[in-house]
N, C-alpha and C. Protein backbone atom coordinates (compact mmCIF):
# COMPACT_ATOMS: atom_id res chain seq x y z
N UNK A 1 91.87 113.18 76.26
CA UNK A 1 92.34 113.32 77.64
C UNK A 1 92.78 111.96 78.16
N UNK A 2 93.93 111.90 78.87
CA UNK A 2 94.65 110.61 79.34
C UNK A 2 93.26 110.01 80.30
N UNK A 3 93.26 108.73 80.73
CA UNK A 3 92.59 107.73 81.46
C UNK A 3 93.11 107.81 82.41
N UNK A 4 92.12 107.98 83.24
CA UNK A 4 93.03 107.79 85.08
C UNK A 4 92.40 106.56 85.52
N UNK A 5 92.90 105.81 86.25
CA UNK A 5 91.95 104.93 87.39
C UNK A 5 90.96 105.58 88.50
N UNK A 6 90.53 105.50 88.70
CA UNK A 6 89.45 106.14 89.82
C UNK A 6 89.88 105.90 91.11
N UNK A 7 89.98 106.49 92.23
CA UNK A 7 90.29 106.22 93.73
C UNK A 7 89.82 104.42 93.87
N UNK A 8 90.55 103.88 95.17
CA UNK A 8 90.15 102.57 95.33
C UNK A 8 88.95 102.94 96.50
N UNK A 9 87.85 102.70 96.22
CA UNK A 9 86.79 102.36 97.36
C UNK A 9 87.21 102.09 98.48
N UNK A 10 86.66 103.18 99.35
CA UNK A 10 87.27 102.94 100.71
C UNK A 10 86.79 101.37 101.17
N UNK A 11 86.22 100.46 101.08
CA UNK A 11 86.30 99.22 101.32
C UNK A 11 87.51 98.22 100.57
N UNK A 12 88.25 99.00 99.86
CA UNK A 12 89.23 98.00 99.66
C UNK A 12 90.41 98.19 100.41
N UNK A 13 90.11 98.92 101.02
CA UNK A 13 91.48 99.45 102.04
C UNK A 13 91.39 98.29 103.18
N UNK A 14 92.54 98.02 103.67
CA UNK A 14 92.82 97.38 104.77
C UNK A 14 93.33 97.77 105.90
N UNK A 15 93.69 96.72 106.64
CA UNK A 15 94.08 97.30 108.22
C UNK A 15 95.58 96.71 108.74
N UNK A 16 96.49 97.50 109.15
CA UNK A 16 97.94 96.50 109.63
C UNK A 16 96.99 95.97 110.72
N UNK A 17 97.64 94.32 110.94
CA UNK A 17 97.19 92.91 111.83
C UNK A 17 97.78 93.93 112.74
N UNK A 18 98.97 94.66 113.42
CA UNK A 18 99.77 95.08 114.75
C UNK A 18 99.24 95.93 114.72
N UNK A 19 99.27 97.36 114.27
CA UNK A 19 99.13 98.89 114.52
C UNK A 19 97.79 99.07 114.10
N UNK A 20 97.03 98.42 113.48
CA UNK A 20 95.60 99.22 113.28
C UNK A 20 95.76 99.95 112.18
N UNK A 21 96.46 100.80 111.62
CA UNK A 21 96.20 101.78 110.59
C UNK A 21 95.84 101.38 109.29
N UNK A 22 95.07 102.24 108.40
CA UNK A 22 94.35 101.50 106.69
C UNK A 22 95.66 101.33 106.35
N UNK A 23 95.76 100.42 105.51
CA UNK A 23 96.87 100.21 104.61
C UNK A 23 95.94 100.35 102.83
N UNK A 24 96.95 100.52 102.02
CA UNK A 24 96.44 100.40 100.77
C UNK A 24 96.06 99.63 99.99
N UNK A 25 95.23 99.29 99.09
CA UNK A 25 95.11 97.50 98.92
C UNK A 25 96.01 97.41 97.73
N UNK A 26 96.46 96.36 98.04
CA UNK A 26 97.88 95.73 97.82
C UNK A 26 98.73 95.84 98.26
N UNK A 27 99.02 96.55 99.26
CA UNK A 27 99.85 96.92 99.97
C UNK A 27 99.70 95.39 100.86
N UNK A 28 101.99 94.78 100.63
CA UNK A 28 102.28 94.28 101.21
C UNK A 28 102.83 94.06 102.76
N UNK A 29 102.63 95.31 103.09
CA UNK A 29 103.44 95.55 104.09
C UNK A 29 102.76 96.73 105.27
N UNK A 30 102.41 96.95 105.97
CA UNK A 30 102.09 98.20 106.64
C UNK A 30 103.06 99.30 106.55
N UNK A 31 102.52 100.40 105.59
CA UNK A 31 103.15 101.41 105.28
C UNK A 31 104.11 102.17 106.92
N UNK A 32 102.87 101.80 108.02
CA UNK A 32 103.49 102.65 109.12
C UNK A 32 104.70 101.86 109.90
N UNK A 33 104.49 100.27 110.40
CA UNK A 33 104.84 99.95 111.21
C UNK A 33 105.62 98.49 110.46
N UNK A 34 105.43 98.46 109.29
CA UNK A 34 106.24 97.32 108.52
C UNK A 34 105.62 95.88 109.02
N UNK A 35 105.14 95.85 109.36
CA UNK A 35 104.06 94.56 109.84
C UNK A 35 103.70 93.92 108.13
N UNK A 36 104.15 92.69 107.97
CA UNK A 36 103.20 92.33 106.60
C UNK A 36 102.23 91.25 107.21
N UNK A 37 101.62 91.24 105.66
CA UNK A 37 100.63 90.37 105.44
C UNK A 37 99.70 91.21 105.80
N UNK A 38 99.13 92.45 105.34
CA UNK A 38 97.88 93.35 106.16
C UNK A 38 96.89 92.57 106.26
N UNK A 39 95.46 93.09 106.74
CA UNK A 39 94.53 92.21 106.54
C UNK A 39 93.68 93.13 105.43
N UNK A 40 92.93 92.55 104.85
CA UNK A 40 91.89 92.65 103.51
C UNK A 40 90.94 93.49 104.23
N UNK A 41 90.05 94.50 103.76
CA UNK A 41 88.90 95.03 104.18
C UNK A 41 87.36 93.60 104.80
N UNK A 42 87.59 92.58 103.80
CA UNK A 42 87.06 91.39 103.66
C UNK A 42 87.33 90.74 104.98
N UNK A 43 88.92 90.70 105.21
CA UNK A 43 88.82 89.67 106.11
C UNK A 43 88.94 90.22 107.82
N UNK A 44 89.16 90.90 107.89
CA UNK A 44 88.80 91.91 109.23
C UNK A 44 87.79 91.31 109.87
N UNK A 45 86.42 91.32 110.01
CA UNK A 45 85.46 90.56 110.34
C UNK A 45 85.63 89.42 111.04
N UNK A 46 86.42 88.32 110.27
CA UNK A 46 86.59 86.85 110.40
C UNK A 46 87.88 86.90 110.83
N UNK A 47 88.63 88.07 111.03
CA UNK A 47 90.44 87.50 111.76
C UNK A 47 89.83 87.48 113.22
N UNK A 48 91.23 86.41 113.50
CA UNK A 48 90.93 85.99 115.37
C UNK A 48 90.26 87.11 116.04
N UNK A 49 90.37 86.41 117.00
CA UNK A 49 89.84 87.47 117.72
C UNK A 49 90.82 88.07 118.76
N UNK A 50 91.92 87.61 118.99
CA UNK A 50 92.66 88.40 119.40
C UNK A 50 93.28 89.70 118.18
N UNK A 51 93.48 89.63 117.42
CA UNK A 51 93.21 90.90 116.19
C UNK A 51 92.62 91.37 116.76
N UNK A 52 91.11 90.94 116.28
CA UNK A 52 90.39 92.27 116.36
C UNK A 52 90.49 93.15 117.27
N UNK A 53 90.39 92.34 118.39
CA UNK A 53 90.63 93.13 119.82
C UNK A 53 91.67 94.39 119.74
N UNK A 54 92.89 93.69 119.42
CA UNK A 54 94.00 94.88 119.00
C UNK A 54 93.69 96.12 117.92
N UNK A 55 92.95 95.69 116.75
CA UNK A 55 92.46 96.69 116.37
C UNK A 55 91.90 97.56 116.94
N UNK A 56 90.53 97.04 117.64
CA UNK A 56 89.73 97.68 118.21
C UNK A 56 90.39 98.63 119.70
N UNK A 57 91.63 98.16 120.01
CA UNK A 57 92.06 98.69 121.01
C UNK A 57 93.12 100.25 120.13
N UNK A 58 93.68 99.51 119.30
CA UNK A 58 94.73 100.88 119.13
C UNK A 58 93.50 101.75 118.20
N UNK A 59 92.50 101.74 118.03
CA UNK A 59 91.41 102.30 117.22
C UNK A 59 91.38 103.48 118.66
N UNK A 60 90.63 102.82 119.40
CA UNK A 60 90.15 103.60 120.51
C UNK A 60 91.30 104.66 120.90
N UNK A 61 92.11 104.07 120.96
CA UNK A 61 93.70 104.88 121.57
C UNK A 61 93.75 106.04 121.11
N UNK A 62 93.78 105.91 119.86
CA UNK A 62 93.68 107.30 118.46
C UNK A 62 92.73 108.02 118.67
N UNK A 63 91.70 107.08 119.25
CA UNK A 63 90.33 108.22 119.71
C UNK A 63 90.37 108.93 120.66
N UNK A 64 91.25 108.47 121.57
CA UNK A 64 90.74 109.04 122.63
C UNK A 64 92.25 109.98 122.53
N UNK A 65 93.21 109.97 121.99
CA UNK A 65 94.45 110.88 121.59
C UNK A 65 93.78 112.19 121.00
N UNK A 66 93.22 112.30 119.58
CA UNK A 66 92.64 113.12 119.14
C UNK A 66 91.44 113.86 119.91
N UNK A 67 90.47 112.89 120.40
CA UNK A 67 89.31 113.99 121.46
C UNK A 67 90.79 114.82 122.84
N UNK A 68 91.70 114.14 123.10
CA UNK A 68 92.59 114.73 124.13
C UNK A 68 92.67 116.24 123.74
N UNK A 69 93.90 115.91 122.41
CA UNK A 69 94.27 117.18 121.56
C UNK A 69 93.00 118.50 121.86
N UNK A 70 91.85 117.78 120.63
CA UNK A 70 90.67 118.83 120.22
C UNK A 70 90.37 119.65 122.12
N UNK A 71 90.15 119.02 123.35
CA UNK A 71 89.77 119.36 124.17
C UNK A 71 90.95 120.67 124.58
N UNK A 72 91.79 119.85 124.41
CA UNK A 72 93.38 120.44 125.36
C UNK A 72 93.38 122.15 124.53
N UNK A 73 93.16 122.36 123.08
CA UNK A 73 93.14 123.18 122.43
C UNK A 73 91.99 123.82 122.85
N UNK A 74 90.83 123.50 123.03
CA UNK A 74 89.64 124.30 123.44
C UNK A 74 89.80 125.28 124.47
N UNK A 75 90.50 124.29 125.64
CA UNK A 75 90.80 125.07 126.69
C UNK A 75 91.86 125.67 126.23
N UNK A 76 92.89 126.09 125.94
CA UNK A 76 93.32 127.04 125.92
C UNK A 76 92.90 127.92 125.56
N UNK A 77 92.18 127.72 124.34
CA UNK A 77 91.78 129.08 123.13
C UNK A 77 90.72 129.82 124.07
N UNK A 78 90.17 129.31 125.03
CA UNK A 78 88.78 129.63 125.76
C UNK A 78 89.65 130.58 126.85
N UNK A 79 90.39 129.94 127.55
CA UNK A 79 91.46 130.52 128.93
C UNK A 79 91.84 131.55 128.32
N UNK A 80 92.63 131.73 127.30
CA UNK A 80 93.17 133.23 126.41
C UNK A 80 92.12 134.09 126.34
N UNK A 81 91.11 133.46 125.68
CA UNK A 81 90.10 134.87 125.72
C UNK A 81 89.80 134.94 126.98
N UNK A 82 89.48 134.24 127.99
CA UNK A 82 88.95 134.76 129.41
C UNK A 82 90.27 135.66 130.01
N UNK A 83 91.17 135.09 129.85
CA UNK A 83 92.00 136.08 131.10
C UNK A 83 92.53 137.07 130.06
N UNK A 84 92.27 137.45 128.93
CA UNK A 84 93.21 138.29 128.17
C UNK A 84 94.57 138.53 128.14
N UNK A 85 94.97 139.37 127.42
CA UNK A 85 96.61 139.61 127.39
C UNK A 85 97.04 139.97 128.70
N UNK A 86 98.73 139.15 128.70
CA UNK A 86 99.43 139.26 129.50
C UNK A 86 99.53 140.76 130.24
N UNK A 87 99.28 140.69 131.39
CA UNK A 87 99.87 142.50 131.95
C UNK A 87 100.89 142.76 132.64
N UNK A 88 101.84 143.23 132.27
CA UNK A 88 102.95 143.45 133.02
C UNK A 88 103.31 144.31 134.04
N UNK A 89 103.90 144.08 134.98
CA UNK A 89 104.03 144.82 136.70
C UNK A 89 104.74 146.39 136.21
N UNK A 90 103.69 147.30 137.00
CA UNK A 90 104.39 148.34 136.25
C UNK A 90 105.71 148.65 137.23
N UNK A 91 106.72 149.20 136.80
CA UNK A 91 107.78 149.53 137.89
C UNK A 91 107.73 150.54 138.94
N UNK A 92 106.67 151.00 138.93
CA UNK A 92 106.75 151.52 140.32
C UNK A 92 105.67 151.06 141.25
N UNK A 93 105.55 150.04 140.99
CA UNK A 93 104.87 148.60 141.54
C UNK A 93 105.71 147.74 141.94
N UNK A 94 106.46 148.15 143.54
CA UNK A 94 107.45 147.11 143.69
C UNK A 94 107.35 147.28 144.97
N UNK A 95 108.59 146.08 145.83
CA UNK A 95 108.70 146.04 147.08
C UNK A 95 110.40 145.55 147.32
N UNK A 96 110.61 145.47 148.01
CA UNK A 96 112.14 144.85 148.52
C UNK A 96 112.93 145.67 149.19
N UNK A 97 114.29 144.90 149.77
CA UNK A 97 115.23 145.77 151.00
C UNK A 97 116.04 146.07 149.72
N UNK A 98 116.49 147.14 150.49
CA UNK A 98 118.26 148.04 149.49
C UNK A 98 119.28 148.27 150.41
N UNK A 99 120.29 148.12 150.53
CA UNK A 99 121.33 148.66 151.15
C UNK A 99 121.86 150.15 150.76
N UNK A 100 121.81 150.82 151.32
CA UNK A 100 122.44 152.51 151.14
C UNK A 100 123.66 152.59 151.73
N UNK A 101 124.58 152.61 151.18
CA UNK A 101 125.67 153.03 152.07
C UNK A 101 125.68 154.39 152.07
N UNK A 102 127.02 154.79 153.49
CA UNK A 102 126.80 156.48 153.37
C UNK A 102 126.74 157.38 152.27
N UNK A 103 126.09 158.45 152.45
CA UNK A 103 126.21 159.32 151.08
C UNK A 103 125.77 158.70 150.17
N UNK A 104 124.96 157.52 149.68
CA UNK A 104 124.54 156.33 148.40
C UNK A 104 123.25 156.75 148.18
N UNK A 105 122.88 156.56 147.41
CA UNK A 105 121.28 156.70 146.81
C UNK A 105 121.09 155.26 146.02
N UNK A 106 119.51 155.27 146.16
CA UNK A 106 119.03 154.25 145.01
C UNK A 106 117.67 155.11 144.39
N UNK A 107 117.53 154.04 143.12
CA UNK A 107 116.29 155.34 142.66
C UNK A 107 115.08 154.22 141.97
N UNK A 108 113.98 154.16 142.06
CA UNK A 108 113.31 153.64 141.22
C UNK A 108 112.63 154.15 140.28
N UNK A 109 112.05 154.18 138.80
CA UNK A 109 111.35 155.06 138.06
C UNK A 109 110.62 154.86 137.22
N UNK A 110 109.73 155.08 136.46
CA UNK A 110 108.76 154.92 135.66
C UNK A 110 107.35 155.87 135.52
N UNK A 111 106.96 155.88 134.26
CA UNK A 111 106.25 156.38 133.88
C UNK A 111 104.76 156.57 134.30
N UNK A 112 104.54 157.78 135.13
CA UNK A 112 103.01 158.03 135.30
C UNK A 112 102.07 159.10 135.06
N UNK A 113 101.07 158.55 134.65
CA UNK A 113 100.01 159.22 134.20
C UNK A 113 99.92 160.46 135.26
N UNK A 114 99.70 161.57 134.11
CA UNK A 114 99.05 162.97 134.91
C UNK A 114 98.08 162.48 135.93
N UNK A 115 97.57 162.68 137.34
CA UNK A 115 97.10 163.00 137.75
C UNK A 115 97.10 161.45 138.56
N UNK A 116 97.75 160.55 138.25
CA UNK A 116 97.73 159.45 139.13
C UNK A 116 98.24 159.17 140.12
N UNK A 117 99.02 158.26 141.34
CA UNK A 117 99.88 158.41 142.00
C UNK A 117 100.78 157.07 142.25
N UNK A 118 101.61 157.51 143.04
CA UNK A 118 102.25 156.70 143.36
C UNK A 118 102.27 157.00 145.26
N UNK A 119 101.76 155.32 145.75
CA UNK A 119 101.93 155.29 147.29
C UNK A 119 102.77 154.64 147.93
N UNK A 120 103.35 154.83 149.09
CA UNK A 120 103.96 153.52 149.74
C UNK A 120 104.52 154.07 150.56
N UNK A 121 105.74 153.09 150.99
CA UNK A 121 106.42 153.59 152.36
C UNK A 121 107.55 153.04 152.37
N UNK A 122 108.71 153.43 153.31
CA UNK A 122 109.98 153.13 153.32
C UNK A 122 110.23 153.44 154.93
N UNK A 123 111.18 152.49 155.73
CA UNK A 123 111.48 152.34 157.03
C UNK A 123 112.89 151.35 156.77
N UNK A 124 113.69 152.39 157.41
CA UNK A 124 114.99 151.96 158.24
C UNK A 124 115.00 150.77 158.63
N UNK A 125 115.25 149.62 158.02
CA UNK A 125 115.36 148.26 159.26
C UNK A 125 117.10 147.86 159.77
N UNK A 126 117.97 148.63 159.38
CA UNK A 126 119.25 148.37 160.16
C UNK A 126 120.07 149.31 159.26
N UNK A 127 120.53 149.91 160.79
CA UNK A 127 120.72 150.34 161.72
C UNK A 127 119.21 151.00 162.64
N UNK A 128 117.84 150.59 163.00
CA UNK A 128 117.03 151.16 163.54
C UNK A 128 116.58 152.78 163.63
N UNK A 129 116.06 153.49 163.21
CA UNK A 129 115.91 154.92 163.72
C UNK A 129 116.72 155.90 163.10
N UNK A 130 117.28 155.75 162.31
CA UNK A 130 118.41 156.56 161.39
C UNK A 130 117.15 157.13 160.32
N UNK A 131 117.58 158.37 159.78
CA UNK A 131 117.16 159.42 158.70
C UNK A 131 117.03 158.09 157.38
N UNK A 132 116.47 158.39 156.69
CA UNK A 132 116.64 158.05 154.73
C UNK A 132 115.88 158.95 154.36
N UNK A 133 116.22 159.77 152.88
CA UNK A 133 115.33 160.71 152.38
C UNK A 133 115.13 159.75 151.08
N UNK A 134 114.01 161.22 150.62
CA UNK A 134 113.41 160.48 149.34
C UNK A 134 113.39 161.76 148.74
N UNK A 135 113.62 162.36 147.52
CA UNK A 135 113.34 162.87 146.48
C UNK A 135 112.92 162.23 145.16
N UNK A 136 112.04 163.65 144.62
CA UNK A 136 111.00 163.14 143.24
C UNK A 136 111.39 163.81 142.37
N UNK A 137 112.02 163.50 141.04
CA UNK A 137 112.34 164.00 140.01
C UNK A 137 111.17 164.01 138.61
N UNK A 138 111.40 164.78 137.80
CA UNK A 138 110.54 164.56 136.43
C UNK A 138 111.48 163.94 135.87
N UNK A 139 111.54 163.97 134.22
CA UNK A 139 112.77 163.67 133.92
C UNK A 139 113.64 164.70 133.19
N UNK A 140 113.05 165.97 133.11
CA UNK A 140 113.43 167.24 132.75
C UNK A 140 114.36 167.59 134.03
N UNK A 141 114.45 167.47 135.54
CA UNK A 141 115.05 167.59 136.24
C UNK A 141 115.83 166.23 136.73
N UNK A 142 115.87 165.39 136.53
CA UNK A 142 116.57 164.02 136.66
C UNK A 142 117.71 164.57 135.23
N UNK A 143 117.53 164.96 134.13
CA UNK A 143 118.70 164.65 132.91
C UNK A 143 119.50 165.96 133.88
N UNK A 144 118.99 166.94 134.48
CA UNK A 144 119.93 168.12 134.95
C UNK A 144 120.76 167.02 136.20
N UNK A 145 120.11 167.11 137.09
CA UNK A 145 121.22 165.92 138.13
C UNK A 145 122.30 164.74 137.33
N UNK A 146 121.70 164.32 136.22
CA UNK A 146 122.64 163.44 135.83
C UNK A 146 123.76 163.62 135.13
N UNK A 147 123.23 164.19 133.73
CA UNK A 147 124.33 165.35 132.79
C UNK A 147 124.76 166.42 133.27
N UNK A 148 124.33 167.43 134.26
CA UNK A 148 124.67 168.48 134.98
C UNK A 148 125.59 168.33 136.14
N UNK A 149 125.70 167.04 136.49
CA UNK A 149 125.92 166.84 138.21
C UNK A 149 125.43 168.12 138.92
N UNK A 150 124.17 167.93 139.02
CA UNK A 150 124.05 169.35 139.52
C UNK A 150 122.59 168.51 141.02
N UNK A 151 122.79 169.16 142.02
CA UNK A 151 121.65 168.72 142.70
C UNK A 151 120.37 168.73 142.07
N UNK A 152 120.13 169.73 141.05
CA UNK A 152 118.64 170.44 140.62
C UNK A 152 117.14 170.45 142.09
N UNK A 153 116.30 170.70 141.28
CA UNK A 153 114.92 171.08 142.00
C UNK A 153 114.33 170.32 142.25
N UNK A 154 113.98 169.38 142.93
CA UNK A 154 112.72 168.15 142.76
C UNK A 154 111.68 168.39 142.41
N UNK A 155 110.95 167.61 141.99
CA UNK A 155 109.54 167.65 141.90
C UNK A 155 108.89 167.46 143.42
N UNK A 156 109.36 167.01 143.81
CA UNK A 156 108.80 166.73 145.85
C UNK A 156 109.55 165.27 146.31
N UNK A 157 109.51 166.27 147.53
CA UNK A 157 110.76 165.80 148.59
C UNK A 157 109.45 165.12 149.84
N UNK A 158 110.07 164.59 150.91
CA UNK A 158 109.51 163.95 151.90
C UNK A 158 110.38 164.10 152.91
N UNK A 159 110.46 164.35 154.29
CA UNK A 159 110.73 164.72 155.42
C UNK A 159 111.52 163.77 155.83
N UNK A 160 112.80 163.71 155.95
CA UNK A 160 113.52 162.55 156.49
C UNK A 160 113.27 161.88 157.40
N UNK A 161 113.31 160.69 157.43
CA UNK A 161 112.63 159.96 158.79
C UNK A 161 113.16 158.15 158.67
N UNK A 162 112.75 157.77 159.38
CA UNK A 162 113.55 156.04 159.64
C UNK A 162 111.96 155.36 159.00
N UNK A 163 111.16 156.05 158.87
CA UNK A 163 109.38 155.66 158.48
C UNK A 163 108.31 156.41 158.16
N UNK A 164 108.53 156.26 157.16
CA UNK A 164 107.83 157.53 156.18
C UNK A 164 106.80 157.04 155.33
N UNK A 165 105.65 157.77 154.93
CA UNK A 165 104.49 157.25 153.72
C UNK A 165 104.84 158.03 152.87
N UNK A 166 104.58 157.56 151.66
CA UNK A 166 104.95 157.95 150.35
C UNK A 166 103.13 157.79 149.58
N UNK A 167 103.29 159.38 149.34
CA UNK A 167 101.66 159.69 148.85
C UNK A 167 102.26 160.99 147.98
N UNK A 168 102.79 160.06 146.44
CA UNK A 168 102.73 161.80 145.48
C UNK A 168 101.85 161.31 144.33
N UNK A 169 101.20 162.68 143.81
CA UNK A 169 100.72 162.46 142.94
C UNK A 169 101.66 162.98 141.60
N UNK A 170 101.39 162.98 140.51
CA UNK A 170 101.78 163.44 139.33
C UNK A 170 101.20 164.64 138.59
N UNK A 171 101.43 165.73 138.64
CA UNK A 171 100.95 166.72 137.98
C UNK A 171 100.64 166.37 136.62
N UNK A 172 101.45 166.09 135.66
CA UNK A 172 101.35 165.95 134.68
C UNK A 172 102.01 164.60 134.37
N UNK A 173 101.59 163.98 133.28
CA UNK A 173 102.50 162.64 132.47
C UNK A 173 103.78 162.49 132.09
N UNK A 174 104.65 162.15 132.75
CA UNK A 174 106.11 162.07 132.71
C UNK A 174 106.76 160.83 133.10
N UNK A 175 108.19 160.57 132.84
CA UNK A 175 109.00 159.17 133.64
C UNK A 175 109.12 160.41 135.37
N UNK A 176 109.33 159.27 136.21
CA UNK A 176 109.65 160.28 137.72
C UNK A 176 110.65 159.76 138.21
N UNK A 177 110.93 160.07 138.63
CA UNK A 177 112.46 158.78 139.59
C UNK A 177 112.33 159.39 141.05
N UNK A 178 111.78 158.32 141.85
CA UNK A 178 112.73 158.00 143.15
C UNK A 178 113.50 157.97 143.69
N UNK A 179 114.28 158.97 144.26
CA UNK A 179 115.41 158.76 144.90
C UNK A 179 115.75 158.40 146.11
N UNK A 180 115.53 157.77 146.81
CA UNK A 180 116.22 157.46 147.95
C UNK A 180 117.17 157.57 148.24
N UNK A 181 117.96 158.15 149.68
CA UNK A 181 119.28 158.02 149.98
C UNK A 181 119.52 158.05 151.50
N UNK A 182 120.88 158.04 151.47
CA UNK A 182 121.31 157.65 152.92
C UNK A 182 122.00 159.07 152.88
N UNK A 183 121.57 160.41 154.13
CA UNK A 183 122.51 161.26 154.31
C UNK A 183 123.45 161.39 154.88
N UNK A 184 123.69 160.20 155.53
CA UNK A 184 125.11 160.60 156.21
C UNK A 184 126.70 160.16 155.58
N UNK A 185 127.38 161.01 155.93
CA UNK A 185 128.49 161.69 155.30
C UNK A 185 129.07 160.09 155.15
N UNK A 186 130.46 159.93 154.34
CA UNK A 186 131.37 158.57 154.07
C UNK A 186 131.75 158.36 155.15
N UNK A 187 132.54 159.08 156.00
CA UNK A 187 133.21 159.03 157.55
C UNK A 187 132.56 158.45 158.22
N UNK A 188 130.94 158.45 158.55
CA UNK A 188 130.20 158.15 159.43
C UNK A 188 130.35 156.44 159.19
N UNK A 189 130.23 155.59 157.91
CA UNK A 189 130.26 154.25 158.10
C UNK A 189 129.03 153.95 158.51
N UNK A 190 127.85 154.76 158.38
CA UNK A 190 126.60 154.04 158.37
C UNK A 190 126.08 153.70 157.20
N UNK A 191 125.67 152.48 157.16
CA UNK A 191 125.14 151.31 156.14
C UNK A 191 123.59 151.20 156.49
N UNK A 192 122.75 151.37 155.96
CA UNK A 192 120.96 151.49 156.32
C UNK A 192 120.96 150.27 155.37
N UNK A 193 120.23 149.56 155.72
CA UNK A 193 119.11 148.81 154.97
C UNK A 193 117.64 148.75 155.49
N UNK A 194 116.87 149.80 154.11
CA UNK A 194 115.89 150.11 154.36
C UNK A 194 115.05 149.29 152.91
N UNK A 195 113.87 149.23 153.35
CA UNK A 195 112.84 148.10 153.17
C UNK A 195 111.90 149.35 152.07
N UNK A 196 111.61 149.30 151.28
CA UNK A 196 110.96 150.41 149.86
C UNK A 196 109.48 149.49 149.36
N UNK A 197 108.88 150.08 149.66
CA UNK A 197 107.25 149.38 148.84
C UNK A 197 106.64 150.48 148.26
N UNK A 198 106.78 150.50 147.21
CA UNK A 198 105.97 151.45 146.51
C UNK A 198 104.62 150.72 145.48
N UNK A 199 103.38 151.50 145.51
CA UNK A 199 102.02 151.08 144.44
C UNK A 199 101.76 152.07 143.75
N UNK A 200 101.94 151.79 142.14
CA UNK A 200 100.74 152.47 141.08
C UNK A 200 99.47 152.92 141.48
N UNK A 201 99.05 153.72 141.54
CA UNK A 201 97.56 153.64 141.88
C UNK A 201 96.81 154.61 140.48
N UNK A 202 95.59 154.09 139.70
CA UNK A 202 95.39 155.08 138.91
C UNK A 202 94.10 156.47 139.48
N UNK A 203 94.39 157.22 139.22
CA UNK A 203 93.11 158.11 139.66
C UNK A 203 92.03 157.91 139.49
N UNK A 204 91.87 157.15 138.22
CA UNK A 204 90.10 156.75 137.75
C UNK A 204 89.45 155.56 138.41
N UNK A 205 90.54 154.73 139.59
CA UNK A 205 90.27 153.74 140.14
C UNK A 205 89.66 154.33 141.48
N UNK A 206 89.15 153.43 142.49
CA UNK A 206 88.79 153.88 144.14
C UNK A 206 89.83 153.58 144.65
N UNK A 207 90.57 154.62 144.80
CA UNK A 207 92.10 154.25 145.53
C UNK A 207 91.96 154.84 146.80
N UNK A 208 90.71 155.30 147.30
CA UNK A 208 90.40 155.93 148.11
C UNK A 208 91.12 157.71 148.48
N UNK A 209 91.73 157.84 147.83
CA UNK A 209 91.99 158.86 147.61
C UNK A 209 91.03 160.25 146.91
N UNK A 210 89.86 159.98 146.18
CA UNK A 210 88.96 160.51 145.04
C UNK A 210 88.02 161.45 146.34
């Protein structure tokens, strides 16, 4: 079997005089920072003392870089498990103004659980006191309105009004769509901007509803 040399004893390793880091022994040069003349494992001890100092300073630096890192990683890995996975806003978890022009609809929609609901409210803020309706589709009657152009059946309607609460539940598990609209005819030139807040609520929660 071929002859190897054996590792050099970590005491023969040296230190770059500028950067601090081991250099190799014999090593002319600091592998990292090109600094020659390293110093000897030997002579470390006995270099000035402004050296050492520098050693001893970019030593610490590295220390206190690496405890940074190890900490900075702790906390995260710790924060992830505490707050768990990301949760995303469900869409019929929303708020904001819409403009309706005459005859216009807007619709919001998403998927809810049998027996859960959806709450909220909607009010006229300009033109003041004017109608907006709301119809509730499944999506078995939403593909007939859309592919059909056909009015179809709602799932539930709400009483036209300038300020209305919105309290439906879901019979069963389906997408639903929201419809909102403005009834008055194109001629009329009324433009509503009405204000829509709708909340998820689940049944198994105290939604006060139970």
């Amino acid at each position: 079997m071929p002859v190897t040399d054996p590792p050099p004893s970590p005491a023969a390793w040296g230190a770059c005089r500028f950067c601090g880091v081991a250099v190799p022994p014999g090593s002319p040069t600091c592998t990292i920072c090109g600094e020659k003349a390293p110093l000897s494992a030997t002579e470390i001890p006995t270099a000035p003392k402004k050296v050492r100092r520098r050693l001893f300073m970019t030593g610490a630096f590295r220390t206190v870089i690496v405890v940074g890192v190890i900490v900075a990683l702790a906390y995260a890995m710790i924060s992830a498990v505490l707050t768990g996975p990301p949760v995303a806003a469900d869409p019929l978890t929303t708020s904001g103004m819409y403009v309706l022009g005459p005859g216009n609809t807007t619709v919001i929609s998403g998927e809810i659980t049998g027996g859960d609901y959806v709450i909220g409210n909607y009010s006229a803020v300009n033109p003041p006191g004017v109608n907006v309706t709301l119809v509730v589709y499944n999506s078995t009657q939403w593909t007939t309105v859309i592919t059909g152009g056909l009015p179809g059946t709602p799932q539930w309607s709400a009483s036209p009004g300038s300020a209305v609460r919105i309290i439906y539940s879901a019979p069963v598990t389906d997408t639903f769509y929201f419809v909102f609209g403005n009834p008055y005819p194109t001629w009329s030139h009324i433009t509503i901007d009405v204000y829509i807040v709708t909340e998820y609520e689940s049944n198994s929660a105290d939604d006060g509803f139970g």
